[in-house]
Protein backbone atom coordinates (compact mmCIF):
# COMPACT_ATOMS: atom_id res chain seq x y z
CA UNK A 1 85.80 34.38 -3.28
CA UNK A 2 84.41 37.09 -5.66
CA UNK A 3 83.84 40.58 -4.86
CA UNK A 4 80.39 40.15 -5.93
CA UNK A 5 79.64 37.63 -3.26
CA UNK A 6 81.67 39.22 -0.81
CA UNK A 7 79.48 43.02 -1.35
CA UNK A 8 76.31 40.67 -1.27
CA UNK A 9 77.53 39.55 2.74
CA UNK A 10 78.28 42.55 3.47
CA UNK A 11 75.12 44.00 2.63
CA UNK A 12 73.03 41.56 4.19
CA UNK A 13 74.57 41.02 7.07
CA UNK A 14 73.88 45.38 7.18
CA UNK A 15 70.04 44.33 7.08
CA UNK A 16 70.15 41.62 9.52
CA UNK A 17 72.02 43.85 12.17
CA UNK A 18 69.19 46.47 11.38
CA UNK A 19 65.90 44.83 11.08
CA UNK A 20 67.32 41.44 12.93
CA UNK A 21 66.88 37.94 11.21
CA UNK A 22 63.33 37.76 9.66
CA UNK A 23 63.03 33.98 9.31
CA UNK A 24 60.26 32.31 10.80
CA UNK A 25 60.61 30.25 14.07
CA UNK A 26 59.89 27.04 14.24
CA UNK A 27 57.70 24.99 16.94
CA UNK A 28 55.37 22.47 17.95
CA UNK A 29 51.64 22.58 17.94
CA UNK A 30 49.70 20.54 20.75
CA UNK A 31 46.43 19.29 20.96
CA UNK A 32 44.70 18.80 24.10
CA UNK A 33 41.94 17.22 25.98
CA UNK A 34 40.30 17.13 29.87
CA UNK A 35 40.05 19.29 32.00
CA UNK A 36 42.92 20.67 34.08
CA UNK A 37 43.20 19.10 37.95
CA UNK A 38 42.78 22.45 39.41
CA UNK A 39 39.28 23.33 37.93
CA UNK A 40 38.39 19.72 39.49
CA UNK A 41 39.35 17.42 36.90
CA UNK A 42 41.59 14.42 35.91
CA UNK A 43 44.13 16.35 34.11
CA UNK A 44 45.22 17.56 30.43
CA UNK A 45 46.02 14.86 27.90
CA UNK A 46 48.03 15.47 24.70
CA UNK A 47 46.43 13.65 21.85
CA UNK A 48 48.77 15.09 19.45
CA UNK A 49 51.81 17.10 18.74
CA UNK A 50 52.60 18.20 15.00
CA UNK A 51 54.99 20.60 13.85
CA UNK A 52 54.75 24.41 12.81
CA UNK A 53 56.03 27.50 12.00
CA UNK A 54 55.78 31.00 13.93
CA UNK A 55 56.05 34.08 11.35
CA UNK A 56 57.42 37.02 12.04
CA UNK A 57 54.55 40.01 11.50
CA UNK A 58 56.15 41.76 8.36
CA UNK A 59 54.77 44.73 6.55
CA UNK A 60 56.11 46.04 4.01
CA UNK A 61 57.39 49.86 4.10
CA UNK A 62 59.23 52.41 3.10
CA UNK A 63 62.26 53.03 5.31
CA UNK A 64 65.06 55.41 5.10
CA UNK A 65 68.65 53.91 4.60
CA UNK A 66 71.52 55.44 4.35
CA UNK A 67 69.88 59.26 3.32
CA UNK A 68 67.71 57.20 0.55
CA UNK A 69 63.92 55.82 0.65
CA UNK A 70 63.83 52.23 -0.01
CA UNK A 71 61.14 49.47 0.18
CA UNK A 72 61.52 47.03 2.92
CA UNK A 73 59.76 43.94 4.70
CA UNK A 74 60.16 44.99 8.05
CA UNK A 75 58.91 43.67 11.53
CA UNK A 76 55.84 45.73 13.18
CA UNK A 77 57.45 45.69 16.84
CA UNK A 78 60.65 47.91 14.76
CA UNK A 79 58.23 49.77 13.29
CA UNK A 80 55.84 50.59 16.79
CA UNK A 81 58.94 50.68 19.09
CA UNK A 82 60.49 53.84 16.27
CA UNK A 83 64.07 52.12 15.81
CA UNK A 84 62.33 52.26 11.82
CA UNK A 85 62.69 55.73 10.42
CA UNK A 86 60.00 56.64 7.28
CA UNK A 87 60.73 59.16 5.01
CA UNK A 88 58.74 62.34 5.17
CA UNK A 89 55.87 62.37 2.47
CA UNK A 90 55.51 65.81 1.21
CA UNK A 91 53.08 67.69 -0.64
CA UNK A 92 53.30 67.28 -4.48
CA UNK A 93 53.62 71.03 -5.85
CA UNK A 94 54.65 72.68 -2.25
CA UNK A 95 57.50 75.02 -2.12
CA UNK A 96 60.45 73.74 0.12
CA UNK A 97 59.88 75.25 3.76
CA UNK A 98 63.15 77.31 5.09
């Protein structure tokens, strides 16, 4: 195995453990019709199933990694729940503050 493909591993399996695995689930989608027995009627009836895909809600952001800003497709629940860190946007033409 080269070292090339082995950094590549490495690397991603850095992202996974941070932002977790960002591939989309995958599902069925059912069709229904009736009305259910306990609003009185004669019960639900699938008239068809077909498969589908549940995506993960990405945005895309700047996150800090390892003490440098980088662009990343991250998941909004990382970014509301704060385990995503931005980088600090600071004036253009401000003095550093001591």
């Amino acid at each position: 195995m080269s070292t090339l493909k082995k950094n590549k591993r490495i690397k991603r399996a850095a992202r996974i453990a941070l932002y977790g695995d960002l591939k989309p689930g995958r599902g069925n989608k059912k069709t229904e019709r009736g009305k259910a027995k306990y609003l009185g009627g004669n019960g639900r009836k699938t008239t068809g199933i077909c498969r589908r895909v549940y995506r993960r809600n990405l945005k895309k952001i700047r996150v800090l990694e390892n003490g440098s800003a980088v662009t990343r497709r991250v998941p909004v629940s990382l970014i509301r729940s704060g385990a995503v860190t931005k980088p600090i946007a600071q004036d253009p033409f401000s003095l550093p503050t001591e």
